[in-house]
N, C-alpha and C. Protein backbone atom coordinates (compact mmCIF):
# COMPACT_ATOMS: atom_id res chain seq x y z
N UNK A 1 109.04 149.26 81.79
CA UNK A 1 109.15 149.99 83.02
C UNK A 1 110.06 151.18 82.75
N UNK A 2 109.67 152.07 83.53
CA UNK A 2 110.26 153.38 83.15
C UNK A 2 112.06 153.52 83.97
N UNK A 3 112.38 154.13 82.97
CA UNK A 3 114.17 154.06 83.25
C UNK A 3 114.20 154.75 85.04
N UNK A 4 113.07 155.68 85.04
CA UNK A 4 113.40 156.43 86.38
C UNK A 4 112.94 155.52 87.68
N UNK A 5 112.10 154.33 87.20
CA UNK A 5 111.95 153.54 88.11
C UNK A 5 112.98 153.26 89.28
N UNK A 6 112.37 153.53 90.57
CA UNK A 6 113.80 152.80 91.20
C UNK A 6 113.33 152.74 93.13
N UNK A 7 113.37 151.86 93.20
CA UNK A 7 113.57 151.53 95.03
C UNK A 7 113.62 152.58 95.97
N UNK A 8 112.98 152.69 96.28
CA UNK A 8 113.91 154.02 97.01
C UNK A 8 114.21 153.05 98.90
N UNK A 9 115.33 153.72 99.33
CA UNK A 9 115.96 152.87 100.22
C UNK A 9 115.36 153.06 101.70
N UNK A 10 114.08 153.49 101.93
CA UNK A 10 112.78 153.16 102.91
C UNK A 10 112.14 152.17 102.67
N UNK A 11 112.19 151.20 101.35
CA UNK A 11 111.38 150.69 101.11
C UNK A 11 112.20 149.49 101.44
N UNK A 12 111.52 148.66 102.81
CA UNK A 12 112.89 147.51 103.07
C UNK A 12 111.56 146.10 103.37
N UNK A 13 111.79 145.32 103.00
CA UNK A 13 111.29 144.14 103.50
C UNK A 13 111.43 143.48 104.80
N UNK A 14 110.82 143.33 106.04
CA UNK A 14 111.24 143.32 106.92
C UNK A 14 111.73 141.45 107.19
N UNK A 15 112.67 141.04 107.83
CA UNK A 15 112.49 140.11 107.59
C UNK A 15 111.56 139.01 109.20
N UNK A 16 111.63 137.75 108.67
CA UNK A 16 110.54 136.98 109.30
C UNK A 16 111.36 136.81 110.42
N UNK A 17 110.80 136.86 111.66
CA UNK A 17 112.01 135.94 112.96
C UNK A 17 111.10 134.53 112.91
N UNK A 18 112.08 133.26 113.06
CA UNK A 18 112.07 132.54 113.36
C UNK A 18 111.67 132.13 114.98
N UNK A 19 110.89 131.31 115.75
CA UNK A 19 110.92 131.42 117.19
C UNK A 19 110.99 129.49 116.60
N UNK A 20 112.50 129.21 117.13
CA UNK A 20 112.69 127.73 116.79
C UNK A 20 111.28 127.05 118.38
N UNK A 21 111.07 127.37 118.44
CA UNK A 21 110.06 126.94 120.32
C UNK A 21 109.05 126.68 119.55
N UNK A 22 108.77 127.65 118.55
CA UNK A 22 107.19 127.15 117.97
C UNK A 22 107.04 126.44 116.57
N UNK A 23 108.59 126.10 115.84
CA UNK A 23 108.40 125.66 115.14
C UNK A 23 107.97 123.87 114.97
N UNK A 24 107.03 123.45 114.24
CA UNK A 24 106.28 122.36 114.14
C UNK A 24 104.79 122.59 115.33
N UNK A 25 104.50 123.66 115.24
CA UNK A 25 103.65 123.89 116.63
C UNK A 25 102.33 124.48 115.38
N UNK A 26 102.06 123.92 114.57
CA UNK A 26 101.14 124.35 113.57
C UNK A 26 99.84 123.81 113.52
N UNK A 27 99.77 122.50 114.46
CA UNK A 27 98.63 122.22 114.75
C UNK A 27 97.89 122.31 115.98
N UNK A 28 96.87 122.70 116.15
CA UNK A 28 96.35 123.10 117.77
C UNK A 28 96.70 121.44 118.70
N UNK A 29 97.05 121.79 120.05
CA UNK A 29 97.46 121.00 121.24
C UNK A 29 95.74 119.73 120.88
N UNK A 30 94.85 120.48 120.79
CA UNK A 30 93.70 119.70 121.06
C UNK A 30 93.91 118.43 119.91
N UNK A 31 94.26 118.98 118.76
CA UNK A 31 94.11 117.70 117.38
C UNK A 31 95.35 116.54 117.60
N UNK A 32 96.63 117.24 118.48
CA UNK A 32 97.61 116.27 119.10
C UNK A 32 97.09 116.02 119.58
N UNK A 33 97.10 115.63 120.67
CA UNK A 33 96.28 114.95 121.60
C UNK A 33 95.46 113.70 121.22
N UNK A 34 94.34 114.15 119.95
CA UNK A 34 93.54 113.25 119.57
C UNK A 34 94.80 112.20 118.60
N UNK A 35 95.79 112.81 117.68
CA UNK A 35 95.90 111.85 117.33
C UNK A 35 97.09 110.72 118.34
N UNK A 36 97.78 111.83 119.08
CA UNK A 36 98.17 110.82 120.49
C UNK A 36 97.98 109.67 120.93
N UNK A 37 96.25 109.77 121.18
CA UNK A 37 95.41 108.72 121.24
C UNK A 37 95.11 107.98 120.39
N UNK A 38 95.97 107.96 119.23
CA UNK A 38 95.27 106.84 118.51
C UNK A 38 96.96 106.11 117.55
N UNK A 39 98.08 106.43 118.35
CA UNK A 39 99.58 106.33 118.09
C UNK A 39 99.72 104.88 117.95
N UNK A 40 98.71 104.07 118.79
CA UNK A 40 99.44 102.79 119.00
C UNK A 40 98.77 102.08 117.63
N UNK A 41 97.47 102.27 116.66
CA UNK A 41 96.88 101.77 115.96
C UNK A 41 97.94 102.50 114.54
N UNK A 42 98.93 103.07 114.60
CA UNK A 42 99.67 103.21 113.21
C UNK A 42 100.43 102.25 112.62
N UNK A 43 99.98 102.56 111.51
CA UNK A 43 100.25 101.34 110.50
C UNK A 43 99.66 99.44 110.73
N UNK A 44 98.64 99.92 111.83
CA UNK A 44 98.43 98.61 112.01
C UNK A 44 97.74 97.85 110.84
N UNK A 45 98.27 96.46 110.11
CA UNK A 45 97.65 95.59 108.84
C UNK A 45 98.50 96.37 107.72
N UNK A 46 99.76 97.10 107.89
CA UNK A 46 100.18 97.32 107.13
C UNK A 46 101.94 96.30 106.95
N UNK A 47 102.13 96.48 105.72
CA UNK A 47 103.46 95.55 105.73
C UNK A 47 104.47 96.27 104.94
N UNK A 48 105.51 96.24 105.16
CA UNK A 48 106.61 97.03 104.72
C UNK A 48 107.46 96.21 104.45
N UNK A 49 108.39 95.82 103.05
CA UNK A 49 109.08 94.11 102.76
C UNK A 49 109.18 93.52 103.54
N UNK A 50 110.44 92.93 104.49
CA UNK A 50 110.28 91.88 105.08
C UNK A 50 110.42 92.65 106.98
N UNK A 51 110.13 93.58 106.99
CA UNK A 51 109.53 93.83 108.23
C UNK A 51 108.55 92.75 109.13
N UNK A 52 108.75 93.01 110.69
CA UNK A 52 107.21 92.26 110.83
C UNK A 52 106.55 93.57 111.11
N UNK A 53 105.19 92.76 111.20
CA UNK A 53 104.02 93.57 111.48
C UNK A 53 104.50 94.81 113.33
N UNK A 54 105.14 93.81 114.24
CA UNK A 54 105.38 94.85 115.02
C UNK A 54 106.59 95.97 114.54
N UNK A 55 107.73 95.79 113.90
CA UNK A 55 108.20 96.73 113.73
C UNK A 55 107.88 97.42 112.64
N UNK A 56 107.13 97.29 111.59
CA UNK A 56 106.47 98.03 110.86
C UNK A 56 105.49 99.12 111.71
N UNK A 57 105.06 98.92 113.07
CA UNK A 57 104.04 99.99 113.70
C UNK A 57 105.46 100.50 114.88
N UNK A 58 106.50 100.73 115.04
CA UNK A 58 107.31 100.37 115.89
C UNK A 58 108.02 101.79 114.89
N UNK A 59 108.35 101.22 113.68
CA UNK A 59 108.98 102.61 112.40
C UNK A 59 107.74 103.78 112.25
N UNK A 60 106.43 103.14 112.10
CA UNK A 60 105.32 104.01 112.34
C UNK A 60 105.03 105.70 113.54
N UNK A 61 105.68 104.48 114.09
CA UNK A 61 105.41 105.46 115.53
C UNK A 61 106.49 106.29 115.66
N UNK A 62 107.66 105.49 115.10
CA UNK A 62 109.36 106.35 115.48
C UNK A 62 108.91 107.56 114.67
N UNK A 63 108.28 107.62 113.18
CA UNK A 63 108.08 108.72 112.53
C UNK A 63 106.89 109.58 112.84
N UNK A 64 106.22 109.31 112.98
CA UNK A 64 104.72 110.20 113.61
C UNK A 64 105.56 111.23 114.64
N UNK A 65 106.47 110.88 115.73
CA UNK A 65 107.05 111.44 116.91
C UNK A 65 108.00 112.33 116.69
N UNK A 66 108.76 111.82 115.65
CA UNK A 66 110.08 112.94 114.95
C UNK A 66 108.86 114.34 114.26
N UNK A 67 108.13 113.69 113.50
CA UNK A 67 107.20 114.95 112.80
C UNK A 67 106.60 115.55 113.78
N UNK A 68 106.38 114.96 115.15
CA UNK A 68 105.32 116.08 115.67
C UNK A 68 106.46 116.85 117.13
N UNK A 69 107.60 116.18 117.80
CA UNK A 69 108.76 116.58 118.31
C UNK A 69 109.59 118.04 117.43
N UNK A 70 109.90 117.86 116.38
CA UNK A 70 111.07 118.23 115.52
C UNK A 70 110.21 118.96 114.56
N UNK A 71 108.85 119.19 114.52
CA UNK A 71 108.12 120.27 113.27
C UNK A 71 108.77 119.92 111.82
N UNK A 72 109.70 119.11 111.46
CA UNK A 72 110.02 118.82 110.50
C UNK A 72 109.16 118.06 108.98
N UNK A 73 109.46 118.32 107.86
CA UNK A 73 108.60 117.94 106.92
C UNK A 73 109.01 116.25 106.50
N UNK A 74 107.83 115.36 106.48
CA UNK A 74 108.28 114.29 105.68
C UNK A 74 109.22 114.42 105.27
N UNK A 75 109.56 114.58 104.44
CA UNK A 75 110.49 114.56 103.06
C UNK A 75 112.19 114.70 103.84
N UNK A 76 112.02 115.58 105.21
CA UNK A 76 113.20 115.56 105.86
C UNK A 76 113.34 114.33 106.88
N UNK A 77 112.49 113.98 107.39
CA UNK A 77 112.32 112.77 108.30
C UNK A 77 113.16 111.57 107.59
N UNK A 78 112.08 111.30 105.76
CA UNK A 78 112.94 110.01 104.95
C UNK A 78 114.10 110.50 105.12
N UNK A 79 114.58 111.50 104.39
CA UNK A 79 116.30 111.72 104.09
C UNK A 79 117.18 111.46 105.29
N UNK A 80 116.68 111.72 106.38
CA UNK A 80 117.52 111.11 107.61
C UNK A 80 118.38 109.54 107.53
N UNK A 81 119.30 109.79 108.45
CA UNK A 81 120.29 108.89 108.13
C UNK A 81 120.39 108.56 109.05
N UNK A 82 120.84 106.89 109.54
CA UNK A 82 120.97 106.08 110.32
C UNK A 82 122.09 106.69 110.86
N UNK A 83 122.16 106.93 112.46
CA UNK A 83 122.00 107.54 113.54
C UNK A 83 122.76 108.96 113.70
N UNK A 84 121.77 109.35 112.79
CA UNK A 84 121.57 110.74 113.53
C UNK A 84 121.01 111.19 113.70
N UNK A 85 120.61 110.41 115.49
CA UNK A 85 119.66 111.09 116.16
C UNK A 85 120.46 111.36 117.04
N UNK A 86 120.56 112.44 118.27
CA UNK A 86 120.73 112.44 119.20
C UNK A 86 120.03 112.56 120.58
N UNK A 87 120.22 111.77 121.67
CA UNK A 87 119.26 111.72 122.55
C UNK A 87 119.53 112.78 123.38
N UNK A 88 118.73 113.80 124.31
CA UNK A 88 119.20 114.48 124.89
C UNK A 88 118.44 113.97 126.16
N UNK A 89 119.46 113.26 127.03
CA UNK A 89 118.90 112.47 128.79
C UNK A 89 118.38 113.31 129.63
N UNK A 90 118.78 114.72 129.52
CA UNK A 90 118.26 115.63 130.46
C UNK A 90 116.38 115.56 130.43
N UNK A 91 116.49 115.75 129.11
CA UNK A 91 114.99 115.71 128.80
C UNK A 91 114.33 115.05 128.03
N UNK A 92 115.04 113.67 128.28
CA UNK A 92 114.45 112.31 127.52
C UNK A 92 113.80 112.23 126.21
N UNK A 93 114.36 113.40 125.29
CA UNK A 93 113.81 113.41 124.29
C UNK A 93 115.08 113.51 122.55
N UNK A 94 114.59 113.02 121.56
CA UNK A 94 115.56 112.76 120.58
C UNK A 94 115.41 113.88 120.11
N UNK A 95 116.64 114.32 118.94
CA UNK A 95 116.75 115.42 118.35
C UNK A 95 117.78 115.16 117.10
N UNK A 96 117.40 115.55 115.95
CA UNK A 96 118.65 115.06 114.69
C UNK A 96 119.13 116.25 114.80
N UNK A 97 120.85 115.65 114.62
CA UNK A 97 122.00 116.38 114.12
C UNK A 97 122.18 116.31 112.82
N UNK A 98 120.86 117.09 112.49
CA UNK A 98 121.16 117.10 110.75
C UNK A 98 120.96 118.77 111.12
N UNK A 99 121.24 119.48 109.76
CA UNK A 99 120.84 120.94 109.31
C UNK A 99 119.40 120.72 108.64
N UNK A 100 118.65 122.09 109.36
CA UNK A 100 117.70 122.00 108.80
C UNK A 100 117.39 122.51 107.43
N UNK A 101 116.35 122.21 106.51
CA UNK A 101 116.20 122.57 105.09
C UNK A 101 115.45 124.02 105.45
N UNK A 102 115.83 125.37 104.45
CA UNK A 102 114.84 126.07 104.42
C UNK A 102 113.55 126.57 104.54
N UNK A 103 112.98 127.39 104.78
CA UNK A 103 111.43 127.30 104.50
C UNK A 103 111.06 127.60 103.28
């Protein structure tokens, strides 16, 4: 590359805004919905060590709800830590007091 190479300072990357409202909002309302309807059959015939079968669909469901509530990735859901969740009563809905990971 040539020594005279160089940036010139118009040339800016703009950056991304975040709208935290739509984040985890990546799948259309219609495909929620469908799988909504089908929340109570998770993990059903599945076994997890000495779980029973109801709280094995009981952890099922707690996670399906954090991923589709909180837009968050698997991988952040496991790493979560026993209780930190926080409930917020106003609007009957949970929320972790963790930091979120990058995009």
């Amino acid at each position: 590359m040539s020594a005279s190479f160089a940036r010139h300072s118009s040339h800016v990357i703009k950056g991304e805004e975040v709208d935290e409202d739509e984040v985890g909002k990546a799948l259309p309302e219609s495909l929620i919905a469908q799988l909504d309807d089908y929340v109570d059959v998770l993990a059903q015939g599945m076994t997890h060590g000495k779980m029973t079968p109801e709280q094995v669909q009981a952890m099922a469901r707690a996670i399906y709800e954090l991923l589709r509530e909180t837009g968050r990735r698997p991988y952040e859901i496991a790493e979560l830590r026993v209780y930190c969740l926080e409930r917020a009563y106003a609007h009957g809905c949970w929320s972790a007091a963790t930091a979120r990971h990058g995009a």
